[in-house]
PDB file of N, CA and C in Angstrom:
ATOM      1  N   UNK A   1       0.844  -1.176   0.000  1.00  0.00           N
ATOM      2  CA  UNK A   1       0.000   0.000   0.000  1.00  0.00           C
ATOM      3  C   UNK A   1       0.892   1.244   0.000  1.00  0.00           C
ATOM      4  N   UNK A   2       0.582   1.886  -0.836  1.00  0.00           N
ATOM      5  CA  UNK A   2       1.258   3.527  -1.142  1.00  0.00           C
ATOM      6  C   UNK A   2       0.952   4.435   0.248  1.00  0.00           C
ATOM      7  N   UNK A   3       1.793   4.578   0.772  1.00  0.00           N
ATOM      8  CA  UNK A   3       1.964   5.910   1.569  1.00  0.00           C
ATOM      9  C   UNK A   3       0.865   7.187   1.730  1.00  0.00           C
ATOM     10  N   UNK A   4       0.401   7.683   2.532  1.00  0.00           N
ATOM     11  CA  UNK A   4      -0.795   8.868   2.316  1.00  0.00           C
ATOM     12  C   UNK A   4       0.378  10.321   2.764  1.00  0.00           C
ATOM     13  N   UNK A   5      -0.151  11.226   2.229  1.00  0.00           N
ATOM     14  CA  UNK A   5       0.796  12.587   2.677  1.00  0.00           C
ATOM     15  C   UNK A   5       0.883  12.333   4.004  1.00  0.00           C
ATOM     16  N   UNK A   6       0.250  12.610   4.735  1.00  0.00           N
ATOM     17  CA  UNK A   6       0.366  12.667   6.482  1.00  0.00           C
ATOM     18  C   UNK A   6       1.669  11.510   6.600  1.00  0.00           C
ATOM     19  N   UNK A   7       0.979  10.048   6.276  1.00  0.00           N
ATOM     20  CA  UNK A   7       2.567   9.191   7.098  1.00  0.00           C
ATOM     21  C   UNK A   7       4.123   9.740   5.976  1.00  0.00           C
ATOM     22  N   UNK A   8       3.842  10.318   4.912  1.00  0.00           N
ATOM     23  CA  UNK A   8       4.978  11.188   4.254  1.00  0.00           C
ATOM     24  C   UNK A   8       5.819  12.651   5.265  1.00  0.00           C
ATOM     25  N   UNK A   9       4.405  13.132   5.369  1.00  0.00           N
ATOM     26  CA  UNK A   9       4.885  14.067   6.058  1.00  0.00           C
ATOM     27  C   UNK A   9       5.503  13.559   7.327  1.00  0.00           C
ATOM     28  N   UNK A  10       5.002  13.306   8.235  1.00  0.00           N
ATOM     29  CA  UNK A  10       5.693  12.689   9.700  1.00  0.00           C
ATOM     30  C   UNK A  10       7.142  11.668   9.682  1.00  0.00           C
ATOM     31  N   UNK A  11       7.046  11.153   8.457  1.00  0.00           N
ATOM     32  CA  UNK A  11       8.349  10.497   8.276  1.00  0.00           C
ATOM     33  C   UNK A  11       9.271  11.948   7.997  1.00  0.00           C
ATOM     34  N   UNK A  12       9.045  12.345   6.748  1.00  0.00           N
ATOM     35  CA  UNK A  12      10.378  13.285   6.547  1.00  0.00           C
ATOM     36  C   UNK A  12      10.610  14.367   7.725  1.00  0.00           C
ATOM     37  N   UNK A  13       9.415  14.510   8.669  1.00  0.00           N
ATOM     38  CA  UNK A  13       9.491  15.542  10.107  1.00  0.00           C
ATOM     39  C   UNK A  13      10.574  14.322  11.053  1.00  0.00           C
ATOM     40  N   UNK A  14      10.616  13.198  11.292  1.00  0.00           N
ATOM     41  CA  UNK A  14      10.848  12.830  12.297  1.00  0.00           C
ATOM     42  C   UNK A  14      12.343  12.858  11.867  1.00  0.00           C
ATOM     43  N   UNK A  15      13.102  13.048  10.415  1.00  0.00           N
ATOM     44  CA  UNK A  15      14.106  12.912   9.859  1.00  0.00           C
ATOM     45  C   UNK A  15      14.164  14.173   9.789  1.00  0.00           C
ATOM     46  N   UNK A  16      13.214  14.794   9.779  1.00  0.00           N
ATOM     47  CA  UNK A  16      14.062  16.829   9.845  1.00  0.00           C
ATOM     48  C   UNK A  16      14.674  16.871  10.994  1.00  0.00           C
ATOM     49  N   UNK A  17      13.883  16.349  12.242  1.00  0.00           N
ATOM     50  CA  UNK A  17      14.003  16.893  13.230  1.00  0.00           C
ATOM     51  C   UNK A  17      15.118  16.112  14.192  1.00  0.00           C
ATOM     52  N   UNK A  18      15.490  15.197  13.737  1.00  0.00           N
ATOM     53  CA  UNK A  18      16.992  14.411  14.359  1.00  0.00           C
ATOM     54  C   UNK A  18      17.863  14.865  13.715  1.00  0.00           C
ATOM     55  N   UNK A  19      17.550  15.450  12.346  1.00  0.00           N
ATOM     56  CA  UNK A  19      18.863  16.397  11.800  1.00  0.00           C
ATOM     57  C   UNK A  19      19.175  17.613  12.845  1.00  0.00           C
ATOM     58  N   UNK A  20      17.841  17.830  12.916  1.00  0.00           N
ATOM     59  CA  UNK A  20      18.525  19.600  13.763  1.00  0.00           C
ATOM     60  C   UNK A  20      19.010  18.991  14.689  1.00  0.00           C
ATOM     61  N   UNK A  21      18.819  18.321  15.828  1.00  0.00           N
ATOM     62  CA  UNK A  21      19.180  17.978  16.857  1.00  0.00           C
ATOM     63  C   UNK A  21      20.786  17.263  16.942  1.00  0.00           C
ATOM     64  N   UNK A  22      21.156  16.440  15.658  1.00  0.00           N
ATOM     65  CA  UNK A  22      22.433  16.422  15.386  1.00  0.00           C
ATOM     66  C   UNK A  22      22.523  15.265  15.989  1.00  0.00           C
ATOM     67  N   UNK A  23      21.122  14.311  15.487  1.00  0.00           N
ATOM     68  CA  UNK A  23      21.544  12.737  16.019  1.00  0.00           C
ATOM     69  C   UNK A  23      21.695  12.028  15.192  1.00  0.00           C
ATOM     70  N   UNK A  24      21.849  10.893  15.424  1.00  0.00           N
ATOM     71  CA  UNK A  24      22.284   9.625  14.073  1.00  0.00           C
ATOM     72  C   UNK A  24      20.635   8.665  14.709  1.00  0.00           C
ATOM     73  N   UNK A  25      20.305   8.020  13.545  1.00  0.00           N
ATOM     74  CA  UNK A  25      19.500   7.428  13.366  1.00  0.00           C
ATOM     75  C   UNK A  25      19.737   5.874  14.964  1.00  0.00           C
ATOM     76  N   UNK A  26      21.076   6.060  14.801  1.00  0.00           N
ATOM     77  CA  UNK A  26      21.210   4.859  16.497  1.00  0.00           C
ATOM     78  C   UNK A  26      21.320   5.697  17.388  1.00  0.00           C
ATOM     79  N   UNK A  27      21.030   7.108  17.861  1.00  0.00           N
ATOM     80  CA  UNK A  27      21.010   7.026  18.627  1.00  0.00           C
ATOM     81  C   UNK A  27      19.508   7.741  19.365  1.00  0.00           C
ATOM     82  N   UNK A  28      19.278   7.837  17.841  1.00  0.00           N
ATOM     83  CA  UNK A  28      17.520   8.295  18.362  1.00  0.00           C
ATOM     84  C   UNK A  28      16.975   6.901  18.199  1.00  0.00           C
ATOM     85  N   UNK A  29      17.147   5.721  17.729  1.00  0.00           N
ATOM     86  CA  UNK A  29      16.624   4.523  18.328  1.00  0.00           C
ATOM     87  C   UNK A  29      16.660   4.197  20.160  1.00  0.00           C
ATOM     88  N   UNK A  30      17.975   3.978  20.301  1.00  0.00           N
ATOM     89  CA  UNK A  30      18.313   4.256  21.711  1.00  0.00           C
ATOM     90  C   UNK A  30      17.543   4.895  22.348  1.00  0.00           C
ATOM     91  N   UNK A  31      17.382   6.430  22.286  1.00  0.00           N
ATOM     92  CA  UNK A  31      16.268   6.935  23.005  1.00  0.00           C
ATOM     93  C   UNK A  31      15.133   6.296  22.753  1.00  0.00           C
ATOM     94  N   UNK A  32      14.331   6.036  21.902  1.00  0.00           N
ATOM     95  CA  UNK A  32      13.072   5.167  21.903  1.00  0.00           C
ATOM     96  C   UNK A  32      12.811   3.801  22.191  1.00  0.00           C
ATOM     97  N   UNK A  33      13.893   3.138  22.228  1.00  0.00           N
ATOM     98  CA  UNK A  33      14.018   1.805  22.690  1.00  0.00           C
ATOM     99  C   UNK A  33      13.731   0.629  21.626  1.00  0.00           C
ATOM    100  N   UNK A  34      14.526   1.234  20.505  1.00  0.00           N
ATOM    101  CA  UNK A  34      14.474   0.484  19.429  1.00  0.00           C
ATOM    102  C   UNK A  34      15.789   0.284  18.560  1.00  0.00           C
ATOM    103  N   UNK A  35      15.562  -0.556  17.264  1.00  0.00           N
ATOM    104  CA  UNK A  35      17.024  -0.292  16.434  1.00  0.00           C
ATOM    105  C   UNK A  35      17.154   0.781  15.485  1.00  0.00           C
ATOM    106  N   UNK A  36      18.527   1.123  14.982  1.00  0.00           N
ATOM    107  CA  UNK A  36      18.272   2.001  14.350  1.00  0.00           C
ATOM    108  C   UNK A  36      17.921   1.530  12.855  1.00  0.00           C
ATOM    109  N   UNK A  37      17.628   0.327  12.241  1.00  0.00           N
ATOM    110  CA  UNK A  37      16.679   0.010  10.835  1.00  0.00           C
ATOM    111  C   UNK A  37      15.379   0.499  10.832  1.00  0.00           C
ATOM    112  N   UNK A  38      14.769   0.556  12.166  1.00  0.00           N
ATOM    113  CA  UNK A  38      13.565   0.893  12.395  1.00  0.00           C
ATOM    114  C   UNK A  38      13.313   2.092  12.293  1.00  0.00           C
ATOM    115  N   UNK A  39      14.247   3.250  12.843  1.00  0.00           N
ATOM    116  CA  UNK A  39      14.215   4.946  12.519  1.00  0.00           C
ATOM    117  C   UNK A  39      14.369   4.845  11.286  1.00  0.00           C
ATOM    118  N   UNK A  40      15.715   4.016  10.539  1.00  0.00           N
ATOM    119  CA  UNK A  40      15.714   4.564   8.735  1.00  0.00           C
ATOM    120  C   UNK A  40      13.814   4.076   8.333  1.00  0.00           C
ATOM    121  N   UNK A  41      13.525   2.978   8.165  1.00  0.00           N
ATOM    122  CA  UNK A  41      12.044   2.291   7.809  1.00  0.00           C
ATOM    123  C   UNK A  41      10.809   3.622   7.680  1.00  0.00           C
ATOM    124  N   UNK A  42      11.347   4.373   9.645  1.00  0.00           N
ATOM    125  CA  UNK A  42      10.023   5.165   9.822  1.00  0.00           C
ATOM    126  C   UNK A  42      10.468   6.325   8.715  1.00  0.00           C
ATOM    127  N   UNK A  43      11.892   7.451   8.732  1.00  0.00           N
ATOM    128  CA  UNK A  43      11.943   8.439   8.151  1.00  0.00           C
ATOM    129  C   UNK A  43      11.867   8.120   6.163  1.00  0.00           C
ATOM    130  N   UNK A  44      12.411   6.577   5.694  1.00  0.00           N
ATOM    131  CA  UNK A  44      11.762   6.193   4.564  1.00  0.00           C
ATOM    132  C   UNK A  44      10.644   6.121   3.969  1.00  0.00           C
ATOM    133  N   UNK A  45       9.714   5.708   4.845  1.00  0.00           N
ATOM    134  CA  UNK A  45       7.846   5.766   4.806  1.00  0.00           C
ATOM    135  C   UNK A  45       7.761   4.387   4.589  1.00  0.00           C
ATOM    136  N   UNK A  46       8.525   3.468   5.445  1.00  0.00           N
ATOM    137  CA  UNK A  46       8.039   1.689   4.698  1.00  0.00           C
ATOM    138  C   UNK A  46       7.548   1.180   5.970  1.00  0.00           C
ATOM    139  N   UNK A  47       7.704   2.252   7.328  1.00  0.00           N
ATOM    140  CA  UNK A  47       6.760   1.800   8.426  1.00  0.00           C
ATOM    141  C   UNK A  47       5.483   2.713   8.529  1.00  0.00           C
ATOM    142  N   UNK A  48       4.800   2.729   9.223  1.00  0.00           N
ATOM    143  CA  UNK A  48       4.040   3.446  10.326  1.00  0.00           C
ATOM    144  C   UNK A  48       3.945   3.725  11.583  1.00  0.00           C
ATOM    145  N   UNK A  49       4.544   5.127  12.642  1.00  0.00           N
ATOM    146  CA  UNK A  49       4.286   4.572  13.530  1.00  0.00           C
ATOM    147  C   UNK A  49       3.441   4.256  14.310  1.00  0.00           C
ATOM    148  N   UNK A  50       2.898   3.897  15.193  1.00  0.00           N
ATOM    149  CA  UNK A  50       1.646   4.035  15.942  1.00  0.00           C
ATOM    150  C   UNK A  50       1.879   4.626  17.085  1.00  0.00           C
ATOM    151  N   UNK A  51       0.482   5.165  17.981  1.00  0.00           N
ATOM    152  CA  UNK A  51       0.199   6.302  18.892  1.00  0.00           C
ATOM    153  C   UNK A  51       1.673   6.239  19.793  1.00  0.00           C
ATOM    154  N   UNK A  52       1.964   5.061  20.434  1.00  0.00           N
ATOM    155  CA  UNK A  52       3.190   4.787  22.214  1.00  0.00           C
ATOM    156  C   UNK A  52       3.974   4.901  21.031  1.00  0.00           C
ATOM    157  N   UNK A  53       4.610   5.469  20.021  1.00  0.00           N
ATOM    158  CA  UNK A  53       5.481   5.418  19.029  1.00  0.00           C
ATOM    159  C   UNK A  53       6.034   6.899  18.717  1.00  0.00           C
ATOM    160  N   UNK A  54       4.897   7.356  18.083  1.00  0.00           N
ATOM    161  CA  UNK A  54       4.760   8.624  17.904  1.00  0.00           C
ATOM    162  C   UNK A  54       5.077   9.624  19.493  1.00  0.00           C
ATOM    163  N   UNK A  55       4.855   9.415  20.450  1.00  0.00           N
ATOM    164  CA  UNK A  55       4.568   9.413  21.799  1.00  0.00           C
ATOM    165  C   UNK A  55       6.285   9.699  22.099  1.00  0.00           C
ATOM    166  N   UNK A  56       6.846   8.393  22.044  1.00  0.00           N
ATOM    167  CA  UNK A  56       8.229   8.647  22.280  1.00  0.00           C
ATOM    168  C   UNK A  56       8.768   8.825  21.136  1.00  0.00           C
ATOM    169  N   UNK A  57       8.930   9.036  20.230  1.00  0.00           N
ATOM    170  CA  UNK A  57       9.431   9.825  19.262  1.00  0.00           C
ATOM    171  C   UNK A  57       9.388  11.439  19.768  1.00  0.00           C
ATOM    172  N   UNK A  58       8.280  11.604  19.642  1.00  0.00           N
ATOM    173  CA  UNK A  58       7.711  13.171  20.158  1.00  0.00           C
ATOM    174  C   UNK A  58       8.978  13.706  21.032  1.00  0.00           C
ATOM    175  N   UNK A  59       8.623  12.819  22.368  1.00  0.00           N
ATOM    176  CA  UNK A  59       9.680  13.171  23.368  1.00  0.00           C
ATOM    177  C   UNK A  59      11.462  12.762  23.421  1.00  0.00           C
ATOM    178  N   UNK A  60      11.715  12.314  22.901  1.00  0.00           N
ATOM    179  CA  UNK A  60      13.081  11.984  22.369  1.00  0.00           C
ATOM    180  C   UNK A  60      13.789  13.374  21.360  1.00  0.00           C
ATOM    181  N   UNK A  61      12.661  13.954  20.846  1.00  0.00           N
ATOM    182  CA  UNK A  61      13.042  14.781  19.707  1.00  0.00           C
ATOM    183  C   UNK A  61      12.614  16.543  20.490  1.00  0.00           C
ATOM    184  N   UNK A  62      11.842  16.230  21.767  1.00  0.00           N
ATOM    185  CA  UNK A  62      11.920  17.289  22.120  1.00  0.00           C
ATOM    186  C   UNK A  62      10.652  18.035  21.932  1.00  0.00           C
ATOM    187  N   UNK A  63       9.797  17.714  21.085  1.00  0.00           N
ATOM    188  CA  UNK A  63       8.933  18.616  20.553  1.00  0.00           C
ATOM    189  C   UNK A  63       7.326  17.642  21.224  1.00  0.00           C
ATOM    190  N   UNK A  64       6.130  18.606  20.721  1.00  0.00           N
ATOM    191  CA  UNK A  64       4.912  18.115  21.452  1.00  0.00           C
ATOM    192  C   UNK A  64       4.532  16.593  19.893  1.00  0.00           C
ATOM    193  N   UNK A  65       3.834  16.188  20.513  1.00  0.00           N
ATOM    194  CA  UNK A  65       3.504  14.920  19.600  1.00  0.00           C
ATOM    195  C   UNK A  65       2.634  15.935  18.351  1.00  0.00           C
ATOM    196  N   UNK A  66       2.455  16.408  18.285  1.00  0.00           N
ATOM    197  CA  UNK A  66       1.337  17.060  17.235  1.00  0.00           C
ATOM    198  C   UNK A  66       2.318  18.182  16.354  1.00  0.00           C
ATOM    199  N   UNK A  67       3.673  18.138  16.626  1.00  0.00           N
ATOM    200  CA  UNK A  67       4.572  18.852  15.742  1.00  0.00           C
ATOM    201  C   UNK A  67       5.428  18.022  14.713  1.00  0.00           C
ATOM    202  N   UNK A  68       4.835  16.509  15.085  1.00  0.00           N
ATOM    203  CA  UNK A  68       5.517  15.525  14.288  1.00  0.00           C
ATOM    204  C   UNK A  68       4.415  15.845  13.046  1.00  0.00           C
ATOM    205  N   UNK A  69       3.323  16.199  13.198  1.00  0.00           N
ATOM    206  CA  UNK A  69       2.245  16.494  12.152  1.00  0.00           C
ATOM    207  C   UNK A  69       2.201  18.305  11.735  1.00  0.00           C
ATOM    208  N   UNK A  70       3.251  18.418  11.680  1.00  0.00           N
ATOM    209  CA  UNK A  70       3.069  20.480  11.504  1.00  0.00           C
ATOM    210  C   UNK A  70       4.264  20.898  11.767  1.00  0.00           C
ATOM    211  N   UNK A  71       4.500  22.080  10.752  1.00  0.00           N
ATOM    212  CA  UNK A  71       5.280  22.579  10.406  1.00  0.00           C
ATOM    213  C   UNK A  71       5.344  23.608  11.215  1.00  0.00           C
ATOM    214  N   UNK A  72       4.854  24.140  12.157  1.00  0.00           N
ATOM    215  CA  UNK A  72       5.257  24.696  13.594  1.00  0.00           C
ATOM    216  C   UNK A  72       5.962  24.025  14.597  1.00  0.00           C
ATOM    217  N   UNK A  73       7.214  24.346  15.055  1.00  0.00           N
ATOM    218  CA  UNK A  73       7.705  24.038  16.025  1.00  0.00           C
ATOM    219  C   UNK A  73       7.932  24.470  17.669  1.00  0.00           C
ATOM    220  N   UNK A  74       7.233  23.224  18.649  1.00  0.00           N
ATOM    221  CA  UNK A  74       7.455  23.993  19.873  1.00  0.00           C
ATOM    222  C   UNK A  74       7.555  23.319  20.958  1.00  0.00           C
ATOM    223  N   UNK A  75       9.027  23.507  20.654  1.00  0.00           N
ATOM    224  CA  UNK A  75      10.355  22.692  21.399  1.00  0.00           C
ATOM    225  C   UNK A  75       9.517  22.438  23.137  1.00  0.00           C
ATOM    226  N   UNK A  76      10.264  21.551  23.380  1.00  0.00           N
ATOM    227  CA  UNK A  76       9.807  21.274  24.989  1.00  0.00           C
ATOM    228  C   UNK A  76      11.099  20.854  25.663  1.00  0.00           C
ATOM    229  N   UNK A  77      11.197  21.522  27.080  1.00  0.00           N
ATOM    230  CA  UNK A  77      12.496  20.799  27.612  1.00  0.00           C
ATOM    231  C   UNK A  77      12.942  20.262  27.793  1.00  0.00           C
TER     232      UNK A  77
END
């Protein structure tokens, strides 16, 4: 099944946003408690993640879960 914009968009956000932060794909697995094939998969678009996914992603990267979906950013401590 082909990809919809939204899981496009949230993939290439979750790969914008470990760029700014200046991580490598292992070690934003690490923070989420996963491998890093699984970050390339999600920022490729050949996964999906789901909600406890998106969740710690969100927080690993700093930002609110609903900025993985929007092009507003607002960072959290």
């Amino acid at each position: 099944m082909e990809p919809d914009e939204a899981e496009k968009m949230v993939s290439a956000r979750i790969k914008e946003l470990r760029l700014l932060r200046h991580m490598s794909q292992r070690q934003l697995a690490e923070k989420i408690g996963t491998q890093a094939p699984y970050v390339s998969d999600l920022e490729r678009c050949i996964r999906s993640p789901g909600v406890p996914m998106l969740a710690k992603l969100a927080k690993a990267l700093s930002v609110h879960i609903a900025d993985l979906f929007s092009e507003n950013l607002r960072i959290v401590a």
